[in-house]
N, C-alpha and C. Protein backbone atom coordinates (compact mmCIF):
# COMPACT_ATOMS: atom_id res chain seq x y z
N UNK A 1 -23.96 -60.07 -2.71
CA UNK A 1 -24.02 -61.08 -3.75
C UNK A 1 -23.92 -60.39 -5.10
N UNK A 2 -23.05 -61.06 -5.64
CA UNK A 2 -22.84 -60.31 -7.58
C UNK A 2 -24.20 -60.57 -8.28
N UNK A 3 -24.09 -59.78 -9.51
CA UNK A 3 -25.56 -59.81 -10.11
C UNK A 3 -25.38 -61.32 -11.02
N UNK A 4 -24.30 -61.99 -11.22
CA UNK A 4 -23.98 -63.33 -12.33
C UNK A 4 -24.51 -64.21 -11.28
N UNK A 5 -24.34 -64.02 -9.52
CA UNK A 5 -24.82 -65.25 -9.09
C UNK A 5 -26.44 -65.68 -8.94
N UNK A 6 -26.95 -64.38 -9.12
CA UNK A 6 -28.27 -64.42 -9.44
C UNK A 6 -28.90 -64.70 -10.63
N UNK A 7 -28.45 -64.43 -12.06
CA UNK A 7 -28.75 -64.68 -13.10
C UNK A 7 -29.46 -66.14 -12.66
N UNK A 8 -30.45 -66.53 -13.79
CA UNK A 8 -31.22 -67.78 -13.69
C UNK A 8 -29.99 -68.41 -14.89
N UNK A 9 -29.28 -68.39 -15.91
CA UNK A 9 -28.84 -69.13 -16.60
C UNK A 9 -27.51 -69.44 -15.81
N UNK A 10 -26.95 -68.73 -15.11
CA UNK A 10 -26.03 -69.58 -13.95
C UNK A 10 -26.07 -70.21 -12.71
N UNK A 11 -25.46 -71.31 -12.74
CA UNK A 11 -25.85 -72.71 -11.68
C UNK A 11 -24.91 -72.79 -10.87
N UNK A 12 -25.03 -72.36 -9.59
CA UNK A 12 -23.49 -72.64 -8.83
C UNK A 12 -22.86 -71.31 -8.83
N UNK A 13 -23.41 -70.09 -9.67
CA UNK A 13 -22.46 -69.25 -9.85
C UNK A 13 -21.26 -69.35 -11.12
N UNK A 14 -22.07 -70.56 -11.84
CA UNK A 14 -20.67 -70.72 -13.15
C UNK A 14 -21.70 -70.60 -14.25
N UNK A 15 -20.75 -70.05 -15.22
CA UNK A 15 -21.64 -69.79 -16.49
C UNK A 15 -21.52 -71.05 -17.51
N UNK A 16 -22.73 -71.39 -18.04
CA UNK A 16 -23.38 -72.33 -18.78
C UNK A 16 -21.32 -73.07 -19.71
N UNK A 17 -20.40 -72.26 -19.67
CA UNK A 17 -19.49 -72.39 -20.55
C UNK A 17 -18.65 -73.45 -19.69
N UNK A 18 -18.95 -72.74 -18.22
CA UNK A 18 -17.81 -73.06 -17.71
C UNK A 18 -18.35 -74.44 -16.68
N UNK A 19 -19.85 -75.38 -16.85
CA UNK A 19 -20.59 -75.73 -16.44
C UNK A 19 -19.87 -76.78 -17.58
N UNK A 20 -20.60 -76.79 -18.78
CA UNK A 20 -19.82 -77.78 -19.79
C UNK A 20 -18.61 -78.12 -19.85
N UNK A 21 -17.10 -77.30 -19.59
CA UNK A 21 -16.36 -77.41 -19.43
C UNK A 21 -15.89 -78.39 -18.07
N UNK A 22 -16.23 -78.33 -17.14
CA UNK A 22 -16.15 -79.27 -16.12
C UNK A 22 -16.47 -80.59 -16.42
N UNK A 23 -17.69 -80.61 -16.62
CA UNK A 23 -18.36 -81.90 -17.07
C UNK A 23 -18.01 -82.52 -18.49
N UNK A 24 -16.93 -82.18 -19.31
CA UNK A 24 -16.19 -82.64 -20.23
C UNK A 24 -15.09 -83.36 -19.51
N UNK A 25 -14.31 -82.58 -18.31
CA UNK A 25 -13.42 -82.80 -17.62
C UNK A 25 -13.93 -84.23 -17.20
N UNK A 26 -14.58 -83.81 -16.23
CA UNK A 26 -14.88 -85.41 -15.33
C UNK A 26 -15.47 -86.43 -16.50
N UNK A 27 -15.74 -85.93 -17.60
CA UNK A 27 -16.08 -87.50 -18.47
C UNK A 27 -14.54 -87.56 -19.16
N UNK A 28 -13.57 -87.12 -19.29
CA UNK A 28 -12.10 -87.06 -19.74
C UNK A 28 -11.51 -88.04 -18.52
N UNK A 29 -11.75 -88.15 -16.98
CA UNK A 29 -11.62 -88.45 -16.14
C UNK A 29 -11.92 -89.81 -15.84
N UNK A 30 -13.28 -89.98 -16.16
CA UNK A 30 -14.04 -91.28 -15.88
C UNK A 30 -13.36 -91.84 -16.88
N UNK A 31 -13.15 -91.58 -18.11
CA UNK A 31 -12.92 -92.72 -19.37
C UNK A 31 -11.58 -92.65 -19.41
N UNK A 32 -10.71 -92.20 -18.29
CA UNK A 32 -9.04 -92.20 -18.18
C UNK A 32 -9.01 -93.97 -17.27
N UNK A 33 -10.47 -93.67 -15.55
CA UNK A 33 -10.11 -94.28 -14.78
C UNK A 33 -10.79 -96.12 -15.34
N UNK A 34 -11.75 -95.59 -16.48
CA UNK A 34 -11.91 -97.12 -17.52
C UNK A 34 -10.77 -98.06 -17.89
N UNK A 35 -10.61 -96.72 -19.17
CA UNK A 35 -9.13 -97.49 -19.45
C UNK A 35 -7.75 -98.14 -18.58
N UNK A 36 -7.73 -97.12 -17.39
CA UNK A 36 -6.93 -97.27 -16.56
C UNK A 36 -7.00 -99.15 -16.02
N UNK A 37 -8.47 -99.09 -15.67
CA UNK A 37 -8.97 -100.52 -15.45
C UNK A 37 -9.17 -101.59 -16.17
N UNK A 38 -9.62 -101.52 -17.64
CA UNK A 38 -8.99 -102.17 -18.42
C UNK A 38 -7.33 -102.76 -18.50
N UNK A 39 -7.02 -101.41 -18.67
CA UNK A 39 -5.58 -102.02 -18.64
C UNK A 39 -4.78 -102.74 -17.45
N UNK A 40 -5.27 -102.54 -16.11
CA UNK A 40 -5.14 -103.33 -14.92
C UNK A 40 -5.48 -105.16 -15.44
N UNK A 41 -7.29 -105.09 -15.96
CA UNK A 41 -7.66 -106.16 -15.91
C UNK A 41 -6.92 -107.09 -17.43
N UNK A 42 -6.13 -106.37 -18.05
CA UNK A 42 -5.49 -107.46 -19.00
C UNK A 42 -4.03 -107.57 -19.05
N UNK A 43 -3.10 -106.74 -17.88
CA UNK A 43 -2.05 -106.98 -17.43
C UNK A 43 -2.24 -108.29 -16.27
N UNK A 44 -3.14 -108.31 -15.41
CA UNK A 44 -3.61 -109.18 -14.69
C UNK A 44 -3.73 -110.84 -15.85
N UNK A 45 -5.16 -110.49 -16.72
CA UNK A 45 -4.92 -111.73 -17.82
C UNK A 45 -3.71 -112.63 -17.81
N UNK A 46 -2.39 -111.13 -18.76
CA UNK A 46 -1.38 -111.36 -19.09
C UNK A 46 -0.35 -111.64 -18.28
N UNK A 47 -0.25 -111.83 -16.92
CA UNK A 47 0.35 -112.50 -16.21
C UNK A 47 -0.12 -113.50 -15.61
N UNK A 48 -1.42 -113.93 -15.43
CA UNK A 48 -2.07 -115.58 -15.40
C UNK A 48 -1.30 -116.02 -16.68
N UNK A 49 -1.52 -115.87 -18.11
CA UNK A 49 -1.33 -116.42 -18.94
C UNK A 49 0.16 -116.91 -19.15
N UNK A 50 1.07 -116.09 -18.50
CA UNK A 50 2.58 -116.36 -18.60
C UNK A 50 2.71 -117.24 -17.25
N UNK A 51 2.12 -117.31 -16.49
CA UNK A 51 2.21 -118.14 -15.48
C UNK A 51 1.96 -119.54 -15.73
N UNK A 52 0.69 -119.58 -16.74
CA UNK A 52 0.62 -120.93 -17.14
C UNK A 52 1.55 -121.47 -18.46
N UNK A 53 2.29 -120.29 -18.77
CA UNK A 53 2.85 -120.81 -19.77
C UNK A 53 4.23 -121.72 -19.43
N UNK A 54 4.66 -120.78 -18.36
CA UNK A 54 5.63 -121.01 -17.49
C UNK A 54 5.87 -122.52 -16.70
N UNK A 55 4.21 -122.73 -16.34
CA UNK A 55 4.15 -124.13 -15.73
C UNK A 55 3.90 -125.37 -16.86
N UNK A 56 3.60 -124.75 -18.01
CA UNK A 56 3.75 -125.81 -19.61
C UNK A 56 5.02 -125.89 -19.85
N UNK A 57 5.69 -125.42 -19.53
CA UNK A 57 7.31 -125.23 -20.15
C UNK A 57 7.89 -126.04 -19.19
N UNK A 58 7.99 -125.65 -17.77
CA UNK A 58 8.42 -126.82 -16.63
C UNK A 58 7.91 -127.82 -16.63
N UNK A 59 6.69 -128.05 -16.63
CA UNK A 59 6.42 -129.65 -16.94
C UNK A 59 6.68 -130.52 -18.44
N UNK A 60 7.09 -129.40 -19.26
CA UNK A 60 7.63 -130.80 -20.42
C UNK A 60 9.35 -130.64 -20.03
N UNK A 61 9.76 -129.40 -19.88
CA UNK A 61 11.55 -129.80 -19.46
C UNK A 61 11.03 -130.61 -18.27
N UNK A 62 10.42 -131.03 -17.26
CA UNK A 62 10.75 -132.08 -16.34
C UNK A 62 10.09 -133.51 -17.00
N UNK A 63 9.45 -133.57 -17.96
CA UNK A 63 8.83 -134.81 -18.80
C UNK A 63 10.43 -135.50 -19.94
N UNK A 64 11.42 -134.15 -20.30
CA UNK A 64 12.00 -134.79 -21.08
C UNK A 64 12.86 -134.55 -20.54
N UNK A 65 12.91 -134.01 -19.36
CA UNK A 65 14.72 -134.68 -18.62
C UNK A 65 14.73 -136.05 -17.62
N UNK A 66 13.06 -136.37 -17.56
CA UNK A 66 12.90 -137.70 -17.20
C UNK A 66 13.14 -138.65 -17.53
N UNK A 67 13.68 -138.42 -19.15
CA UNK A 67 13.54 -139.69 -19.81
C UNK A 67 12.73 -140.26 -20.49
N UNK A 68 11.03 -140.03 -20.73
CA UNK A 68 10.42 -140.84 -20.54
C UNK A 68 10.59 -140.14 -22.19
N UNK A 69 9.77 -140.82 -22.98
CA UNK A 69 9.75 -141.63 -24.76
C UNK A 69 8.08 -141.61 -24.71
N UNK A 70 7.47 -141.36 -25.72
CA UNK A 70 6.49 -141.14 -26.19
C UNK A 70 6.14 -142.50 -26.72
N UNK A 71 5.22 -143.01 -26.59
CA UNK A 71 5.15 -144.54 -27.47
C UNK A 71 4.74 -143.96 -28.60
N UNK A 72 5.15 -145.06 -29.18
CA UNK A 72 5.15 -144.91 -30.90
C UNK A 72 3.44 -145.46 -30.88
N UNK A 73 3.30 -144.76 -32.44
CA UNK A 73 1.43 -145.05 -32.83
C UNK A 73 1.77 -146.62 -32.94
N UNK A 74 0.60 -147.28 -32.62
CA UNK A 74 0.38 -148.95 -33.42
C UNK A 74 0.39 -149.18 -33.96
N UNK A 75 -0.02 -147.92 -35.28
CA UNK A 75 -0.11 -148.35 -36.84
C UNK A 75 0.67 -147.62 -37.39
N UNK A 76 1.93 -148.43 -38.03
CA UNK A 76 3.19 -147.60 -38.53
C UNK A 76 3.02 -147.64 -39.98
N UNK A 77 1.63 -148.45 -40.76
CA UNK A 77 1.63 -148.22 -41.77
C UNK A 77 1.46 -146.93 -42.51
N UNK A 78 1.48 -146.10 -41.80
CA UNK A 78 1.64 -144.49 -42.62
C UNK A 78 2.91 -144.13 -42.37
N UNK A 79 3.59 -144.58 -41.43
CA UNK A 79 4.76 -143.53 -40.87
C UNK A 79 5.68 -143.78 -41.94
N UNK A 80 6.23 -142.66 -42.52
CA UNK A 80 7.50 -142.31 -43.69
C UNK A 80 8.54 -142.94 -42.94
N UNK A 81 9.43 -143.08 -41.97
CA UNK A 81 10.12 -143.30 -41.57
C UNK A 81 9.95 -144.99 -40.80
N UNK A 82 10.59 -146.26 -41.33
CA UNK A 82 10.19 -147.56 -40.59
C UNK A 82 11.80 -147.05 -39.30
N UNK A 83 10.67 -148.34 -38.36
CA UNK A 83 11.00 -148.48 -36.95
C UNK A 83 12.53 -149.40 -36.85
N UNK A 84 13.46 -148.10 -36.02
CA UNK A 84 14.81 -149.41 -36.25
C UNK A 84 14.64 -150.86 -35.12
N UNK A 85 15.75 -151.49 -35.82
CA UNK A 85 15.11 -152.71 -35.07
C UNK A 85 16.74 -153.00 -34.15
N UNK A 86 16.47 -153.67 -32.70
CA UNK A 86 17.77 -153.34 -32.39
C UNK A 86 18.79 -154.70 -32.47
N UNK A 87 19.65 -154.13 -32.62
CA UNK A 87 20.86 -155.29 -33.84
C UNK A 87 20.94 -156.06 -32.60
N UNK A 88 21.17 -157.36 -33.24
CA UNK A 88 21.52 -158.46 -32.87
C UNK A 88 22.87 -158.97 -32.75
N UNK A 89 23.25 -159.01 -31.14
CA UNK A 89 25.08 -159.05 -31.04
C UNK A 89 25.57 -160.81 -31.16
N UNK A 90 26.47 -161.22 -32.06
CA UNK A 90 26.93 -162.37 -32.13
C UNK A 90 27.26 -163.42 -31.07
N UNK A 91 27.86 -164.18 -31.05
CA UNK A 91 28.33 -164.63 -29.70
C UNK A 91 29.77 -164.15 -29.94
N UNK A 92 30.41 -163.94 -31.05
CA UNK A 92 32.21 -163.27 -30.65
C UNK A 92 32.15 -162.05 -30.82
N UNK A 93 30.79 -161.15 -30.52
CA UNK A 93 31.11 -159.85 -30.21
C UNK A 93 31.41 -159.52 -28.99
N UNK A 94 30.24 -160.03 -28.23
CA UNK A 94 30.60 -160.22 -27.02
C UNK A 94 29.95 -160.11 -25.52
N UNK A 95 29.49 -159.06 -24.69
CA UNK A 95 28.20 -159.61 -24.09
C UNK A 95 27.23 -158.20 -24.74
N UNK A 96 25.89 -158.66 -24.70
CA UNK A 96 25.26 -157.29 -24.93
C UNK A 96 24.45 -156.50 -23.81
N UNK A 97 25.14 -156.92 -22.49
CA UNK A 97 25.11 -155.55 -21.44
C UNK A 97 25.88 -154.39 -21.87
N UNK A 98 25.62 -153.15 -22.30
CA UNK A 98 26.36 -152.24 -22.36
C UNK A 98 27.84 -152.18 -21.19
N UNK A 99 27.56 -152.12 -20.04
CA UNK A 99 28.25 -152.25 -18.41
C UNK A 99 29.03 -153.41 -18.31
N UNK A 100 28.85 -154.03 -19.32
CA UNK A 100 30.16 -155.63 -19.24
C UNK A 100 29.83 -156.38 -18.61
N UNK A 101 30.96 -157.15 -18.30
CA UNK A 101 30.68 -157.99 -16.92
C UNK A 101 32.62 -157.64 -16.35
N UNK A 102 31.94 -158.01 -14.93
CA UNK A 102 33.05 -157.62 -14.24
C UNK A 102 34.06 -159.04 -13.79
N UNK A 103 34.90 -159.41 -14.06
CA UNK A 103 35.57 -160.51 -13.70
C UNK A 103 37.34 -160.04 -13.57
């Protein structure tokens, strides 16, 4: 046995330098495999979040390729813009089915 592994200020056979040095390491280590996890847990977030964004986006393109029209408020007395009103076809215009009539 060497006379350093006997020394009382060495532990393991490593000197007090090389004792700190390790244990800098593994805390360099631990706060790699933190961050590491962090960054797992908000790539994770960030793909829930695009997922739901994804399903907000498909459900209004399938809301407005439906067709469907938003009702207007009840009270149009604020609205800048008045409500058109839909014209009234004569009798020598002619029928007001868009589709005609078929004869």
């Amino acid at each position: 046995e060497s006379s350093t592994a006997r020394d009382p200020q060495f532990v393991g056979g490593l000197a007090p330098w090389a004792l700190r040095r390790d244990l800098e390491t593994l805390h360099r280590h631990d706060r790699i495999r933190e961050i590491e996890s962090e960054t797992s847990r908000t790539e994770v977030a960030l793909l829930g979040s695009e997922a739901k964004i994804g399903k907000i986006e498909r459900e209004i393109l399938h809301h407005d390729l439906s067709g469907a029209v938003p009702k207007p408020p009840s009270n149009n007395e604020g609205s800048e813009c008045p409500r058109k009103m839909p014209k009234r076809s004569d009798e020598d215009e002619g029928p007001s089915d868009p589709r005609g009539t078929l004869m």
